[in-house]
N, C-alpha and C. Protein backbone atom coordinates (compact mmCIF):
# COMPACT_ATOMS: atom_id res chain seq x y z
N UNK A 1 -4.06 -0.43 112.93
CA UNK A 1 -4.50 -1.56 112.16
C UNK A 1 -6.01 -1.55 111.97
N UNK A 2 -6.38 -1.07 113.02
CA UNK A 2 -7.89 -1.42 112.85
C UNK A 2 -8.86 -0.08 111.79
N UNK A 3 -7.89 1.29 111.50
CA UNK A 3 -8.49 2.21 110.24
C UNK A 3 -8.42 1.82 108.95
N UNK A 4 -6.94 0.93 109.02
CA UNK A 4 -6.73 -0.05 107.57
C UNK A 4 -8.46 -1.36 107.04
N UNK A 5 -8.54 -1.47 108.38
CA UNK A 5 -9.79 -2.53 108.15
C UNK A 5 -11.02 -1.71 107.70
N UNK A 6 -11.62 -0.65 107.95
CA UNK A 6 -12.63 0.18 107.88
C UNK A 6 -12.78 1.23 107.10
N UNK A 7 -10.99 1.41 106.08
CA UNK A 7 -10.72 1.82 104.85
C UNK A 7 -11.49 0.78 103.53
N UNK A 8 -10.92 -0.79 104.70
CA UNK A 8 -11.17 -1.74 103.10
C UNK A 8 -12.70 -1.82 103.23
N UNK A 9 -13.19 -2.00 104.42
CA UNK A 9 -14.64 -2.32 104.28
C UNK A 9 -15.48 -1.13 103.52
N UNK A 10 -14.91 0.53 103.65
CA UNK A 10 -15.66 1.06 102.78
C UNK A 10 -15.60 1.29 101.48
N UNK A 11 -14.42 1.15 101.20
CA UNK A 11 -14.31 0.49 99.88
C UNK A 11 -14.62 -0.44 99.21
N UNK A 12 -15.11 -1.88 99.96
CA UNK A 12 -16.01 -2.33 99.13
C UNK A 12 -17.27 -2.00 99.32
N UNK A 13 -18.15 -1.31 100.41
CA UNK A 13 -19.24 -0.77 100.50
C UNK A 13 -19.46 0.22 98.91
N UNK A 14 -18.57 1.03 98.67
CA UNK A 14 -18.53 1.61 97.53
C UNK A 14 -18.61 0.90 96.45
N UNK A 15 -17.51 0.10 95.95
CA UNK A 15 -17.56 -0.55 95.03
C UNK A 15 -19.22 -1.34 94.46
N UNK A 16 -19.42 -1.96 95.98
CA UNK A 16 -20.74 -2.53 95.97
C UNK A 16 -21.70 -1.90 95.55
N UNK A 17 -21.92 -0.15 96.18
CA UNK A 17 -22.88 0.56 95.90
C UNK A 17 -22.97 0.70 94.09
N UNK A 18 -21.75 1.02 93.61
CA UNK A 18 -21.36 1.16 91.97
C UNK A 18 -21.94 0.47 90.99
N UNK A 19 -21.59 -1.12 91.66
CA UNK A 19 -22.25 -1.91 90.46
C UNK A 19 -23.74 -2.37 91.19
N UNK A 20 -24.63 -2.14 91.87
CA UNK A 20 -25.33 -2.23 91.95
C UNK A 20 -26.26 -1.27 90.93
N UNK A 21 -25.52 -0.08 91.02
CA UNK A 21 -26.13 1.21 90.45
C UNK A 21 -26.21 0.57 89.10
N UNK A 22 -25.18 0.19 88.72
CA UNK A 22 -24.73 0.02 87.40
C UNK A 22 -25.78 -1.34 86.57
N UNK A 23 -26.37 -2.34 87.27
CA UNK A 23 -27.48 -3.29 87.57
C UNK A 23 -28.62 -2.42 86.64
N UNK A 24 -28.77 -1.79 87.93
CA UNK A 24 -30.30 -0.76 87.91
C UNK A 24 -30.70 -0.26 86.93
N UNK A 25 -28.96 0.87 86.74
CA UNK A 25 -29.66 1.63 85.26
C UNK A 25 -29.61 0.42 83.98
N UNK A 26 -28.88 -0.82 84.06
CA UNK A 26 -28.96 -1.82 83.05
C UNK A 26 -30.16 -1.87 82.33
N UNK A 27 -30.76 -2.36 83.57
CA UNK A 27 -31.94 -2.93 83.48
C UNK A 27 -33.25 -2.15 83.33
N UNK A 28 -33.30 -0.88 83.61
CA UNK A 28 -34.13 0.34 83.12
C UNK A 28 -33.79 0.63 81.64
N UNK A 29 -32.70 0.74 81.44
CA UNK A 29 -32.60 0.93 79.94
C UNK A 29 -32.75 0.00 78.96
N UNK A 30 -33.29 -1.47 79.41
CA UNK A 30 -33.57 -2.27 79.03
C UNK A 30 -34.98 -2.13 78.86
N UNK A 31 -35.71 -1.96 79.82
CA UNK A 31 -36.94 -1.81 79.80
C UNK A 31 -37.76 -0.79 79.01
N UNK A 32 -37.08 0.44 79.06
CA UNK A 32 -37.59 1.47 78.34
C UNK A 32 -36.90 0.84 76.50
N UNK A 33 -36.08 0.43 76.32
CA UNK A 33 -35.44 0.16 75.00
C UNK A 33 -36.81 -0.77 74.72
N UNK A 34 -37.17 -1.95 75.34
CA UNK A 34 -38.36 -2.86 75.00
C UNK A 34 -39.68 -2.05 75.27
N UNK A 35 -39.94 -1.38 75.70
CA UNK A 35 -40.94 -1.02 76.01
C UNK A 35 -42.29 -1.80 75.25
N UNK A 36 -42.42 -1.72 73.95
CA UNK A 36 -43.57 -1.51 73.06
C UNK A 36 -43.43 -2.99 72.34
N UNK A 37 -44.45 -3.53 72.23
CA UNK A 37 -44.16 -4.74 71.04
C UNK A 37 -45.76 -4.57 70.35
N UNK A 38 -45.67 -5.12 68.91
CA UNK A 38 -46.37 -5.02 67.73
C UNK A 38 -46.71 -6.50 67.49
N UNK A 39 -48.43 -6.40 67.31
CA UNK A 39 -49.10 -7.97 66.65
C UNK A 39 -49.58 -7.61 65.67
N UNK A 40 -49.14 -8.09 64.39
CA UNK A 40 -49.88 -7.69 63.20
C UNK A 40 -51.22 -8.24 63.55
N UNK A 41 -52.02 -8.13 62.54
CA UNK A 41 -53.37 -9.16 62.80
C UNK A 41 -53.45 -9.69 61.22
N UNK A 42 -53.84 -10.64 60.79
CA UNK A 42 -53.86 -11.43 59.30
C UNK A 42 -55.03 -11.14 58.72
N UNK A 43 -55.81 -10.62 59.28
CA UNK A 43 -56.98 -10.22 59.13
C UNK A 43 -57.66 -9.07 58.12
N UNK A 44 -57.15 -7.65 59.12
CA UNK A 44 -56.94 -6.53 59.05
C UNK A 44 -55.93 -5.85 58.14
N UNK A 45 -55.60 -4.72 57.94
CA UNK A 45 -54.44 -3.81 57.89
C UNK A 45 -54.28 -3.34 59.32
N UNK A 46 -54.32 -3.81 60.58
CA UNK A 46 -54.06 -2.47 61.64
C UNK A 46 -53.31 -3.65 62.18
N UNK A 47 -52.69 -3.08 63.27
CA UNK A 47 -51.16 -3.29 63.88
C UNK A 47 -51.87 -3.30 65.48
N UNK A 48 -51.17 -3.81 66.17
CA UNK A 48 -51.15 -3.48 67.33
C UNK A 48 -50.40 -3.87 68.32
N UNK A 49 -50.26 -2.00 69.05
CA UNK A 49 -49.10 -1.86 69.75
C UNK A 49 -49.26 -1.98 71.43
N UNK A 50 -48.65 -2.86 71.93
CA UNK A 50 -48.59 -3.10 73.60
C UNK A 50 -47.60 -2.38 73.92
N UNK A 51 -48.17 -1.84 74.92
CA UNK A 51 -47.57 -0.75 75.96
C UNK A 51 -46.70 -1.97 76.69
N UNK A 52 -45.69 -2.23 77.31
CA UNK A 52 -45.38 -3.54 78.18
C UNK A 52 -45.39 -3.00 79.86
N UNK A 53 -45.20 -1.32 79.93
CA UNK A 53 -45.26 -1.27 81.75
C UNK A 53 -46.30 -0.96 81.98
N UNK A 54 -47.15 -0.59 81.21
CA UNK A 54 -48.44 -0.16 81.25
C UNK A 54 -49.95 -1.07 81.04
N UNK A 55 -49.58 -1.62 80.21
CA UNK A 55 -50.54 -2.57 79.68
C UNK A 55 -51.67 -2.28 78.99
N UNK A 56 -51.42 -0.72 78.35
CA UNK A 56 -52.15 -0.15 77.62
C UNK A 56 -51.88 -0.43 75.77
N UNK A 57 -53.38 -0.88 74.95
CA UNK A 57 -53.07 -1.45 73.50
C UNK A 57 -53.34 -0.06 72.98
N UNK A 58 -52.84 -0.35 72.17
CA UNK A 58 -53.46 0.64 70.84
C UNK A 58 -53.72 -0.31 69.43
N UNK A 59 -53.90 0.52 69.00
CA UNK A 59 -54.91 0.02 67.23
C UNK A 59 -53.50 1.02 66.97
N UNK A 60 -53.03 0.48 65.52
CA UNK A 60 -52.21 1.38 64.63
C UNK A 60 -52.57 1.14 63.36
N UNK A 61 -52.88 2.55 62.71
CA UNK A 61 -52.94 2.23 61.10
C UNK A 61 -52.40 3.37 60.26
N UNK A 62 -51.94 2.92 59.31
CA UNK A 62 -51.21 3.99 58.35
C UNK A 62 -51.87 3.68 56.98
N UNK A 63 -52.44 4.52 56.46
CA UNK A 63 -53.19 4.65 55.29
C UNK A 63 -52.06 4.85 54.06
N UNK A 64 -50.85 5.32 54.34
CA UNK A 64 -49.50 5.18 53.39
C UNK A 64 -48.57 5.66 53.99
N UNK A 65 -47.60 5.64 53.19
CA UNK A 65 -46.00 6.13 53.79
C UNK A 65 -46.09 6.68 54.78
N UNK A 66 -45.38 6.34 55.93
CA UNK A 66 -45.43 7.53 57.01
C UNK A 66 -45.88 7.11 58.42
N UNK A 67 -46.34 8.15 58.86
CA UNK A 67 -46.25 8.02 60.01
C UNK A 67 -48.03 7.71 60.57
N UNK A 68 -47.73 6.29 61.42
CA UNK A 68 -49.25 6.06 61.66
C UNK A 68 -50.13 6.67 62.93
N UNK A 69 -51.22 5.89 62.82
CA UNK A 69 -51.72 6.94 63.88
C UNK A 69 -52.39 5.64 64.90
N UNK A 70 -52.37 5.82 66.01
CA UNK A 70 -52.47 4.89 67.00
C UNK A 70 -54.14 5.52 67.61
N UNK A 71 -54.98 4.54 67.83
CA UNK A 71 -56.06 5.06 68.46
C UNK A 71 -55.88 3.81 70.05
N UNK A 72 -56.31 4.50 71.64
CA UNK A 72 -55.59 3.48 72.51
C UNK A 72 -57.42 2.37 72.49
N UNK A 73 -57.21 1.74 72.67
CA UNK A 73 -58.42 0.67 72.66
C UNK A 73 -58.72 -0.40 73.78
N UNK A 74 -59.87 0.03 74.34
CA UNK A 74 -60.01 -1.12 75.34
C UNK A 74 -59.74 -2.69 74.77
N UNK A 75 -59.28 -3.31 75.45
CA UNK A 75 -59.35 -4.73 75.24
C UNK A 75 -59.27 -5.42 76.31
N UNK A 76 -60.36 -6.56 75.79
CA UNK A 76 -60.50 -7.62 77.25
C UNK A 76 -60.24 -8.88 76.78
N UNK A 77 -60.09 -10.24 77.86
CA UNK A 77 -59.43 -11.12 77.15
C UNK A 77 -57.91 -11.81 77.02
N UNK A 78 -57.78 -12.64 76.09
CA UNK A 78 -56.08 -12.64 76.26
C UNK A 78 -56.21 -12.56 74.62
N UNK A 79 -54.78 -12.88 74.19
CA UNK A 79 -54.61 -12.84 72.57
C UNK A 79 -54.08 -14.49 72.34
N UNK A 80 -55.15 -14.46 71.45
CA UNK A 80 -54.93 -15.93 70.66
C UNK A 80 -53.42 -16.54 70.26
N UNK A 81 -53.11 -17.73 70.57
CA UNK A 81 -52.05 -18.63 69.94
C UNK A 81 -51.62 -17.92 68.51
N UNK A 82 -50.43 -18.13 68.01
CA UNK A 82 -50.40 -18.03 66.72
C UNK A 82 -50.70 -19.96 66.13
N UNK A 83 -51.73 -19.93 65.07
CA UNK A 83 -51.64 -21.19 64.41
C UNK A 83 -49.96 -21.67 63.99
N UNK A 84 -50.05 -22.85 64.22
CA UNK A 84 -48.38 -23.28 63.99
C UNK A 84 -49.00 -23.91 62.36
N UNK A 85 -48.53 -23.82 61.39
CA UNK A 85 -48.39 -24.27 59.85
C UNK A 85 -47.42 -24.98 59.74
C-alpha cells in the first residue's frame, strides 16, 4: 500500500513539474513576442523604438519604402503624457 502512495505522489510531482514548465515557456514567449514597442513623435518623421528587457531606445527613420534604419540613442528623462483632445 504504501508504493501505491509514492507512485501517486510522483505523479503529481510530475504533472506539477509539466505545467509549471508549460507557465514559463508561456510567458517567455510572451515576452520575446512583445518585446519592442513604437512612439511615433507628431513632430518629426522618426519613430521610436523601446527595447522593453533592455531599456535600450532607438531613433527609427525610413526615408521610403522599406526597410528603416534605427540609430540606438541615449535618452534621459521620462516620455511625456499623450495630450487627451
Amino acid at each position: 500500500m504504501a508504493s501505491g502512495n509514492v507512485g501517486t505522489s510522483l505523479s503529481v510531482l510530475i504533472g506539477s513539474a509539466i505545467i509549471a514548465a508549460a507557465i514559463l515557456l508561456s510567458t517567455l514567449i510572451t515576452a520575446v513576442g512583445t518585446r519592442f514597442v513604437g512612439m511615433e513623435s507628431s513632430t518629426d518623421d522618426n519613430v521610436w523604438l523601446i527595447d522593453r528587457l533592455t531599456g535600450s531606445v532607438y531613433r527609427c527613420k525610413a526615408p521610403e519604402r522599406g526597410k528603416a534604419a534605427c540609430d540606438a540613442e541615449v535618452a534621459t528623462g521620462s516620455i511625456a503624457e499623450p495630450s487627451k483632445r
